[in-house]
Protein backbone atom coordinates (compact mmCIF):
# COMPACT_ATOMS: atom_id res chain seq x y z
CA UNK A 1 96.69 -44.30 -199.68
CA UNK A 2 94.94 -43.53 -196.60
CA UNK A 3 94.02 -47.46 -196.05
CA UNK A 4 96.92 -48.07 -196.40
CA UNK A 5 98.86 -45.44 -193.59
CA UNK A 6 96.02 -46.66 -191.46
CA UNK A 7 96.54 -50.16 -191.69
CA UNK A 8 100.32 -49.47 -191.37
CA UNK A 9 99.88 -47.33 -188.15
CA UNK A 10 101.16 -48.81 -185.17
CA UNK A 11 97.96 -48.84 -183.25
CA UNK A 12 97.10 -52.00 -186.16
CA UNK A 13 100.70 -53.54 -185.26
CA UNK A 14 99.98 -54.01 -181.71
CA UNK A 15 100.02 -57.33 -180.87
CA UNK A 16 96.35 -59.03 -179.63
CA UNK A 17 94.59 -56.52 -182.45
CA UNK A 18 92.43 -58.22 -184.91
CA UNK A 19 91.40 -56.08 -188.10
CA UNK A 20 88.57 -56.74 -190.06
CA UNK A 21 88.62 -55.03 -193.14
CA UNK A 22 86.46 -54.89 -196.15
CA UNK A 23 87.77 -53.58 -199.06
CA UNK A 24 84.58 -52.79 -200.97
CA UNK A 25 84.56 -49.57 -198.34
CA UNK A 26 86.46 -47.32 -196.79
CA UNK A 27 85.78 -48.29 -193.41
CA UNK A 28 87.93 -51.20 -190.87
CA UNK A 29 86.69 -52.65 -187.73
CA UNK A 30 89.34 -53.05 -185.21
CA UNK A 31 88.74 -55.36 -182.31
CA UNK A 32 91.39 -55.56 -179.09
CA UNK A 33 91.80 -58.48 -177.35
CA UNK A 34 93.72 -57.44 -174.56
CA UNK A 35 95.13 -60.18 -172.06
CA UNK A 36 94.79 -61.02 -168.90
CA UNK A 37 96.92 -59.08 -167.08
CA UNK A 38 95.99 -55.83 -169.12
CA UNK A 39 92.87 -53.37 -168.64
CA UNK A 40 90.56 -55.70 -167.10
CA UNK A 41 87.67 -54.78 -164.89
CA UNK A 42 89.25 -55.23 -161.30
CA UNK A 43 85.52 -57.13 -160.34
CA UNK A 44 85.74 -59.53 -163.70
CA UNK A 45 89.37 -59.84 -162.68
CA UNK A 46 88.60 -61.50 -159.53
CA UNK A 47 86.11 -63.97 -160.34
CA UNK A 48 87.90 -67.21 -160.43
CA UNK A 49 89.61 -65.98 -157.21
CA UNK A 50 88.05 -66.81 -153.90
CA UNK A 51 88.96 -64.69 -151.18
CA UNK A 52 87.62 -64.87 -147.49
CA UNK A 53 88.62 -62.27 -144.81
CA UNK A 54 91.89 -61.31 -147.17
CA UNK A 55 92.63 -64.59 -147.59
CA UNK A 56 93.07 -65.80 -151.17
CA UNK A 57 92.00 -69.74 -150.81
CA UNK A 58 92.58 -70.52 -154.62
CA UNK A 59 96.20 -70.86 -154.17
CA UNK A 60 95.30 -73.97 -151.57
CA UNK A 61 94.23 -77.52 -152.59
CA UNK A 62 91.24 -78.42 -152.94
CA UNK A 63 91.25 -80.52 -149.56
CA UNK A 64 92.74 -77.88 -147.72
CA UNK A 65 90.03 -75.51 -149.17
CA UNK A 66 87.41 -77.48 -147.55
CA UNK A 67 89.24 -77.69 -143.90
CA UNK A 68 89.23 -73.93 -144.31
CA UNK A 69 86.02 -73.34 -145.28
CA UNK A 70 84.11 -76.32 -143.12
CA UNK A 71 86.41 -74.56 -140.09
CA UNK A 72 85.06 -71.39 -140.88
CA UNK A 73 81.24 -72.35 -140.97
CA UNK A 74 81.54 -74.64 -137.30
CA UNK A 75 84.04 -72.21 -135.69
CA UNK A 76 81.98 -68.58 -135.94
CA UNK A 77 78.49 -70.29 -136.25
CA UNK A 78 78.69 -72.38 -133.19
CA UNK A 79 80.11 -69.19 -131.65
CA UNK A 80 77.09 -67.26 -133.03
CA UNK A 81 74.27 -69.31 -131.85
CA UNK A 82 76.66 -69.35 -128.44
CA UNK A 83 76.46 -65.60 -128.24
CA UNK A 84 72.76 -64.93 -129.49
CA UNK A 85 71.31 -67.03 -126.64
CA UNK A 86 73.80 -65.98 -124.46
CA UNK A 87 72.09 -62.75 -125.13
CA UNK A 88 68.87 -63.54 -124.44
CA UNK A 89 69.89 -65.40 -121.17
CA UNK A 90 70.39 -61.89 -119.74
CA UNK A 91 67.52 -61.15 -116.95
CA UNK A 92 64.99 -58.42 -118.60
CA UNK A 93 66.44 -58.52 -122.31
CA UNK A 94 63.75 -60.73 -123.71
CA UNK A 95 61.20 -57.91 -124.97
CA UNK A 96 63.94 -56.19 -126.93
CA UNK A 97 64.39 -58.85 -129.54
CA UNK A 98 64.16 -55.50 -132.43
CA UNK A 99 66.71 -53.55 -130.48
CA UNK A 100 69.01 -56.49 -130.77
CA UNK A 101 68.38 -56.07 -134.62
CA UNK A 102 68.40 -52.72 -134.89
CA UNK A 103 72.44 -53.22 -133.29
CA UNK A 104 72.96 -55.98 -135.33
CA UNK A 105 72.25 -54.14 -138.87
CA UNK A 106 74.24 -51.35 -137.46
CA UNK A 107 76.90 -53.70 -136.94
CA UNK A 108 76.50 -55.61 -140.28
CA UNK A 109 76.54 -51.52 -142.09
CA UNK A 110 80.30 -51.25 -140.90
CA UNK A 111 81.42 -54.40 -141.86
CA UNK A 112 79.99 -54.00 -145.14
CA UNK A 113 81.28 -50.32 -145.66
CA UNK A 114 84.98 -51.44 -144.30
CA UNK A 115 84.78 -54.08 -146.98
CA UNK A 116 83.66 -52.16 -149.66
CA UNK A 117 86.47 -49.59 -149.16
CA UNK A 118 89.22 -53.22 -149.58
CA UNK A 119 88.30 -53.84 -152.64
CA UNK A 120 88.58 -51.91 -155.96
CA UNK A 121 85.33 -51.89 -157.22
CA UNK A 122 82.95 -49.63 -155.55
CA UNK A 123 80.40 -48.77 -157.75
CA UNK A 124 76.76 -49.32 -156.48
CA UNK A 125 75.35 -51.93 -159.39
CA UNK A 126 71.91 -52.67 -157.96
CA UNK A 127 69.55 -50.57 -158.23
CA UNK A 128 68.46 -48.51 -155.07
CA UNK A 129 64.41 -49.79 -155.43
CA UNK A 130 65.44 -53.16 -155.69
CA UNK A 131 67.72 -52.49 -151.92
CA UNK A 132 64.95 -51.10 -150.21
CA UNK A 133 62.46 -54.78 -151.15
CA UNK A 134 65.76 -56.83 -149.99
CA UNK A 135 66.09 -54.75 -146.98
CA UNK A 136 62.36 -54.89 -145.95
CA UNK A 137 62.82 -58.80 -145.82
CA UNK A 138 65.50 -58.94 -144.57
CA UNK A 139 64.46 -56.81 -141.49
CA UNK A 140 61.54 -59.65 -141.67
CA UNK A 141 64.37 -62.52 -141.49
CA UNK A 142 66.28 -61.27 -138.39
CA UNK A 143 64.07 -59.26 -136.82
CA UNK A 144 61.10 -61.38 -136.33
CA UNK A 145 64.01 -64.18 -135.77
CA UNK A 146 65.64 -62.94 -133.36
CA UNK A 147 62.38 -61.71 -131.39
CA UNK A 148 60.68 -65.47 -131.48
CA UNK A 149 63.96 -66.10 -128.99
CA UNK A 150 61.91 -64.08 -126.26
CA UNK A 151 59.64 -67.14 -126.47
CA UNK A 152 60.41 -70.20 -128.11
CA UNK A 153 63.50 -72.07 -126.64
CA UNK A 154 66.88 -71.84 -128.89
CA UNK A 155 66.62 -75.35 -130.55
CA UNK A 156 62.82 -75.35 -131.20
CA UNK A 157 64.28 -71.87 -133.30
CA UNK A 158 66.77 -73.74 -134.67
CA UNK A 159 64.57 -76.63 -136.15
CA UNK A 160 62.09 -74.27 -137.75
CA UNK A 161 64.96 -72.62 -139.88
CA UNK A 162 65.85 -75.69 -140.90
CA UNK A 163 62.83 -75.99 -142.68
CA UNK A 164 62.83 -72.88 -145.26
CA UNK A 165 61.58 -75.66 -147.88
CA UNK A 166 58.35 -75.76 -146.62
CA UNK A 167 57.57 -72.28 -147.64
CA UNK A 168 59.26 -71.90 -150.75
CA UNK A 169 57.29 -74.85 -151.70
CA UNK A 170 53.60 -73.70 -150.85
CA UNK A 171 54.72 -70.19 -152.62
CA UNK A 172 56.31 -72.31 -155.75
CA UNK A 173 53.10 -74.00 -155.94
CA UNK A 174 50.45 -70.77 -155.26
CA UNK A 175 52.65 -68.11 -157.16
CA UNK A 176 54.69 -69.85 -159.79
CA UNK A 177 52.44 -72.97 -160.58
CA UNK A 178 54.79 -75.04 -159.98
CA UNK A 179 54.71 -79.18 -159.45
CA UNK A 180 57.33 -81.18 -157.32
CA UNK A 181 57.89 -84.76 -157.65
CA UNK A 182 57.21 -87.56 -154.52
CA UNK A 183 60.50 -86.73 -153.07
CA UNK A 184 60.17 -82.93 -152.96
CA UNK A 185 56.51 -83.64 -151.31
CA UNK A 186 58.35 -86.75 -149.24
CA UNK A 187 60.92 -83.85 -147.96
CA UNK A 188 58.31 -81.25 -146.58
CA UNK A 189 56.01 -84.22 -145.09
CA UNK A 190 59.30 -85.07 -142.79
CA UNK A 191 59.52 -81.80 -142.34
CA UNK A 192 56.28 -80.97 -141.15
CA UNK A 193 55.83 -83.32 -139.16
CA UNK A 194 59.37 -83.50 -137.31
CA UNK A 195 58.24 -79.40 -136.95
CA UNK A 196 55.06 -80.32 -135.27
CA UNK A 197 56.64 -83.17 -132.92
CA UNK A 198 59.25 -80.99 -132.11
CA UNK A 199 57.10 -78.02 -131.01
CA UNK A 200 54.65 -80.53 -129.21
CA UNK A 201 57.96 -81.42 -127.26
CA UNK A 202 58.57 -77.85 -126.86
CA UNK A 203 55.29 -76.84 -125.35
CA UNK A 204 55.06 -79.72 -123.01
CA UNK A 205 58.66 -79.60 -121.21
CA UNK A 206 58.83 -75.79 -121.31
CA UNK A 207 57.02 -73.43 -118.84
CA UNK A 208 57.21 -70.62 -120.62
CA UNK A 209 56.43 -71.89 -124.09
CA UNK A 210 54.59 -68.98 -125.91
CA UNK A 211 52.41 -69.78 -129.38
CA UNK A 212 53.31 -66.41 -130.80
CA UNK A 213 57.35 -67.43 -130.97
CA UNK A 214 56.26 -69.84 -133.28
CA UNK A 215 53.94 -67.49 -135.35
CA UNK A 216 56.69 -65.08 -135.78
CA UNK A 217 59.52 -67.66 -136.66
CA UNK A 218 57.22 -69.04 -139.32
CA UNK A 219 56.91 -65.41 -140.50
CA UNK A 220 60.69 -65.04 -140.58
CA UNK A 221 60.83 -68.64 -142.89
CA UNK A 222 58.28 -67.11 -145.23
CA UNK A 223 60.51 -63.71 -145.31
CA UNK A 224 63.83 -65.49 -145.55
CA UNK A 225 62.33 -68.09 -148.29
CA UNK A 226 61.62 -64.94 -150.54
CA UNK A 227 64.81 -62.92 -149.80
CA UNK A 228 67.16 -65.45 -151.08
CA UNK A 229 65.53 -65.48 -154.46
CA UNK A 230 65.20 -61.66 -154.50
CA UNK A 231 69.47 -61.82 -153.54
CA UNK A 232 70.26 -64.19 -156.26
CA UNK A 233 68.17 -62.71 -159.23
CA UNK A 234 69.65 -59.01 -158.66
CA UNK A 235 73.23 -59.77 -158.07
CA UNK A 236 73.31 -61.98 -161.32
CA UNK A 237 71.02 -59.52 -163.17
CA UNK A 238 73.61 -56.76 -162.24
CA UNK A 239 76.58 -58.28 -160.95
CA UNK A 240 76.46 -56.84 -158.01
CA UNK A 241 79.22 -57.84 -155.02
CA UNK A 242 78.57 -59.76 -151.31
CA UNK A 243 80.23 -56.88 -149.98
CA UNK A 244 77.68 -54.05 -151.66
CA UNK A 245 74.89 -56.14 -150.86
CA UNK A 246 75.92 -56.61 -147.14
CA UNK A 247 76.21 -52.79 -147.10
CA UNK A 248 73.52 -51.12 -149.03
CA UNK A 249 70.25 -53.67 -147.32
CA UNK A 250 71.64 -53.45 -143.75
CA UNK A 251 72.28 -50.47 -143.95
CA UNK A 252 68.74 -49.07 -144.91
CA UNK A 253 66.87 -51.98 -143.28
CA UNK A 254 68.56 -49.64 -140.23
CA UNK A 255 66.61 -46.80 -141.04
CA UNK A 256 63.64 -48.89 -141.22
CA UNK A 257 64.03 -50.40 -137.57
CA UNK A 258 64.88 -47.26 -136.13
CA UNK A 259 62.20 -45.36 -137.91
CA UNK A 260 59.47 -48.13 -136.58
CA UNK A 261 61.35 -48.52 -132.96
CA UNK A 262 60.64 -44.48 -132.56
CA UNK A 263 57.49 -44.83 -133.44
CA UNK A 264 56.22 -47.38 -131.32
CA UNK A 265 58.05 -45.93 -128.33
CA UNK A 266 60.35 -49.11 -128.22
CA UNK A 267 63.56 -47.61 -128.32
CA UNK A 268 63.69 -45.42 -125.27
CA UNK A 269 63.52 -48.35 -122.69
CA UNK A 270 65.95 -50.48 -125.01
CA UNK A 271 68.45 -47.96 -124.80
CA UNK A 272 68.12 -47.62 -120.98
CA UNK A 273 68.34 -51.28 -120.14
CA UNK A 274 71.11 -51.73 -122.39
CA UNK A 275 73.44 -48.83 -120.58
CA UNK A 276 72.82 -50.57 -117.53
CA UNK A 277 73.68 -54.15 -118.91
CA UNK A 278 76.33 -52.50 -121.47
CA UNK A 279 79.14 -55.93 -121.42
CA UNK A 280 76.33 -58.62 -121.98
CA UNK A 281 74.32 -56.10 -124.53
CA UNK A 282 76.66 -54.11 -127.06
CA UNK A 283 79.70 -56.03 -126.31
CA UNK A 284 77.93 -59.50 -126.95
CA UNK A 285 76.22 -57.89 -130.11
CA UNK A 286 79.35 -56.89 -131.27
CA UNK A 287 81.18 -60.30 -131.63
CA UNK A 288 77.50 -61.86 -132.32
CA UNK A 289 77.19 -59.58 -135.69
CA UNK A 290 81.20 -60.05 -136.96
CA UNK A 291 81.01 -63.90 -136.08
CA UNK A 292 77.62 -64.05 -138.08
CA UNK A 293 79.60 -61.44 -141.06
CA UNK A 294 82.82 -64.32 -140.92
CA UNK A 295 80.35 -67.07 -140.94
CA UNK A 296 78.18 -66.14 -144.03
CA UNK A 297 81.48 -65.02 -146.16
CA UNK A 298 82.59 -69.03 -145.38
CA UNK A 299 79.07 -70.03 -146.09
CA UNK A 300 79.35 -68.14 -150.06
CA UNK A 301 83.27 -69.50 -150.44
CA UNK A 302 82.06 -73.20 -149.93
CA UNK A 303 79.02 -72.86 -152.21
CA UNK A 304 81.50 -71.00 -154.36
CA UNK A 305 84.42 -73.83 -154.91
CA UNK A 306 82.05 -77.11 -153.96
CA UNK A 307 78.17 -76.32 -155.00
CA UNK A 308 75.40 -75.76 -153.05
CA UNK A 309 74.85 -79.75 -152.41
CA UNK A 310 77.99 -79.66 -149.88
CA UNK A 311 77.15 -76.33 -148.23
CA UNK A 312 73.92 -77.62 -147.33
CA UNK A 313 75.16 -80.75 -145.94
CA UNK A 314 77.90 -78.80 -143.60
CA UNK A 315 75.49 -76.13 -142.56
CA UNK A 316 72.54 -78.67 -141.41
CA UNK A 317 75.85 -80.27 -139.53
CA UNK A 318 76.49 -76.85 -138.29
CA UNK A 319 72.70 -76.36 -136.61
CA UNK A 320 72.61 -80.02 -135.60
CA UNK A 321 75.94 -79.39 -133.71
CA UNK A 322 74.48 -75.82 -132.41
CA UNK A 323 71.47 -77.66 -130.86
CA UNK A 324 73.53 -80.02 -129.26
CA UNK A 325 75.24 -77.17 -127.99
CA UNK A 326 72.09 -75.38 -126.52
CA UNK A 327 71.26 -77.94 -123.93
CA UNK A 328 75.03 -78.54 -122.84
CA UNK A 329 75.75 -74.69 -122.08
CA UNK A 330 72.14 -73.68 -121.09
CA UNK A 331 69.94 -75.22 -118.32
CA UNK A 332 66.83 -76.50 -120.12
CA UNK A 333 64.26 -78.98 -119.78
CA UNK A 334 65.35 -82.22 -122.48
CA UNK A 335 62.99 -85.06 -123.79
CA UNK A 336 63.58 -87.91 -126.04
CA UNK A 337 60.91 -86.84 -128.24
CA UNK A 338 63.52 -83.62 -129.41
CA UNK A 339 65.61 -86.80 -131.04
CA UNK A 340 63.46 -88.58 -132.75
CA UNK A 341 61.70 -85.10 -134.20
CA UNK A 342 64.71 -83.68 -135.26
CA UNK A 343 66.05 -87.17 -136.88
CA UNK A 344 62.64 -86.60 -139.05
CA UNK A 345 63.81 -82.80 -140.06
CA UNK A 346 67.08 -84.33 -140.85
CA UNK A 347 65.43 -86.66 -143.25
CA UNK A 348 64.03 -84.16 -144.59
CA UNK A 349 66.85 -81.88 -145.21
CA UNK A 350 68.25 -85.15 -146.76
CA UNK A 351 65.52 -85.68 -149.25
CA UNK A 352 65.69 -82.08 -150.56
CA UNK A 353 69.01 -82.17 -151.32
CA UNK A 354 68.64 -85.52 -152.82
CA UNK A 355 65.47 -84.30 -155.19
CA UNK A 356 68.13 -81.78 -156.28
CA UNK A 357 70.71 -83.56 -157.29
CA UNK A 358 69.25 -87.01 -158.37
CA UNK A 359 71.78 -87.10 -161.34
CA UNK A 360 74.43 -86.96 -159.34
CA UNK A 361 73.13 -89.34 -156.42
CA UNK A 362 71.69 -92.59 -157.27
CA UNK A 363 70.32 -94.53 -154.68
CA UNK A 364 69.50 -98.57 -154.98
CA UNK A 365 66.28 -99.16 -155.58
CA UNK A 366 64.09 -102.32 -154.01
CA UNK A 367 63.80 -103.83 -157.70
CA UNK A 368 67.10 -103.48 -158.42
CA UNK A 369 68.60 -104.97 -154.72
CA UNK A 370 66.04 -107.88 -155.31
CA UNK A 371 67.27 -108.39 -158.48
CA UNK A 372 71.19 -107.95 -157.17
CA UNK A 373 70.45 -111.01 -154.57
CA UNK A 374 68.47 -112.87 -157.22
CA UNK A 375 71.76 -112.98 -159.17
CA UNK A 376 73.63 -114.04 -156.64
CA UNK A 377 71.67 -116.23 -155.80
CA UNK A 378 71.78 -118.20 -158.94
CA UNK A 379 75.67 -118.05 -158.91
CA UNK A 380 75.84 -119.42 -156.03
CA UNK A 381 73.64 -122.26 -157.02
CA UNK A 382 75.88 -122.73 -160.26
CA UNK A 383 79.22 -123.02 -158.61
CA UNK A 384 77.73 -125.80 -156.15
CA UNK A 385 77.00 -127.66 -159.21
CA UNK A 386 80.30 -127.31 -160.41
């Protein structure tokens, strides 16, 4: 009798309930499969929705998704690499490459907590050990970055963080073991090479060229090479959000940079030049950081809707457009030799993305266009007999 009001109870009459019952007991398993629109997580909710700056781009076509998104990526990138060496352009800034970082993060801490506060879910998923590692590289990424500007010229910058595959490689092949096939090695060769062509370039047309730029933006590579696989593994191990990971490693990598600019007694004269200079300082570094916070949200809706193999190709676009840039808006010294070294990164970049996606892109090979004109050939022969 009791089975049976309990199977009769409305809870059991609900439509999208499933019962599984076994009669040899007295016991019934009740599963709910609720529907969409009912008590779903507000983050699982939103996954097949792409939204960038409040604006929901699934409701677009898929051609008008990519005008949006490739827009995005030129517009506050170019604007970006525009406003960092603008920065740096300023008489006297050049030694206070960490200060510029230490704004930046501030900035970025904002952004991310006025984000987090948009959206529904706000539950910290990552855990806070795993922040602090992210952080520390990250400060590594920007803040050895942005410091290599006090002595390498813009593009020569530019072209080395094109080249992140070079390091992930060597640490692929000391840490993991791993083996890459003749393109993968084909890739970094270009790479390395158009690197040391361009930096030759560098050091002979530029007065002030400085070897330690180059030390510390091959420091930043290494950094940034490790950070992105750190990113990925904890925000699919806990599903963590952009926005909480934005917030939670800017905002302690912070800490970090102030803690280590009060220490070494760099912060004092920072602050001082920058409240005489404060326009070209914190007002620059304020539209530098949110153009950099639009440009990475456009960056993560492209790779998002498309795949990674398109992102790539619009962001090496995106730096080969920002270099042109560099020597149009800034007075610098210009050789050939920049050309034909970055054409060699470029071929590069190319072959990486090619190695990656060789089941989607086949190229001819030499046998099989010999064997193509072969073919031809002998038709051609054929119908002359006819």
């Amino acid at each position: 009798e009791k089975q049976a009001e309990e199977n009769n109870s409305p809870e059991c009459s609900k439509p999208g309930t499933m019962d599984l019952k076994f009669t040899s007991s007295r016991k019934y398993i009740s599963i709910s499969v609720p529907s969409k629109s009912q008590a779903m997580s507000p983050h699982i909710k939103s996954v097949d929705d792409v939204v960038v700056l409040g604006m929901n781009l699934s409701k677009f076509s898929k051609p008008t998704q990519f005008f949006i998104c490739v827009s995005g990526v030129f517009m506050f990138y170019l604007i970006y690499g525009y406003l960092q060496e603008l920065i740096f352009s300023v008489e006297g800034f050049k030694p206070f490459g960490w200060y510029l970082t230490l704004v930046q993060f501030g900035f970025y801490s904002i952004f991310g907590l006025i984000e987090l506060q948009l959206i529904q879910d706000k539950r910290r998923r990552i855990p806070g050990k795993t922040y602090m590692i992210i952080a520390f590289l990250t400060v590594g990424t920007m803040g050895l970055s942005n410091t290599s500007l006090g002595y390498l010229n813009y593009p020569t910058q530019v072209i080395f963080k094109c080249c992140k595959l070079i390091p992930v490689m060597i640490g692929g092949v000391f840490i993991q073991g791993k083996r890459y096939n003749i393109v993968d090695v084909s890739a970094a060769l270009c790479m390395s090479l158009g690197l040391i062509w361009f930096t030759l370039a560098d050091s002979t047309v530029a007065p002030n060229f400085n070897l330690t730029g180059v030390v510390l933006i091959s420091l930043a590579l290494c950094a940034d090479a490790v950070i992105g696989n750190v990113q990925e593994k904890a925000m699919k191990l806990h599903n963590g959000s952009n926005s909480e990971m934005v917030l939670y490693s800017y905002s302690i990598g912070f800490v970090y940079i102030l803690f280590g600019l009060t220490c070494t007694s760099g912060l004092s004269p920072a602050v001082t030049f920058c409240s005489k200079h404060p326009v070209q300082t914190y007002g620059y570094a304020f539209l530098f950081s949110l153009t950099g916070y639009f440009g990475i949200s456009f960056v993560l809706a492209l790779i998002k809707i498309f795949g990674a193999l398109l992102a790539v190709t619009v962001t090496t676009g995106r730096k080969a457009m920002t270099i042109v840039l560099s020597f149009l808006f800034f007075a610098k010294p210009f050789t050939l030799q920049y050309v034909w070294s970055g054409l060699l990164v470029v071929l590069g970049i190319f072959l990486n993305v090619y190695s990656k996606n060789m089941d989607k892109i086949k190229l001819p090979s030499l046998l099989g266009l010999w064997k193509k004109s072969v073919e031809e050939r002998k038709s051609r022969t054929l119908s002359q007999t006819v």
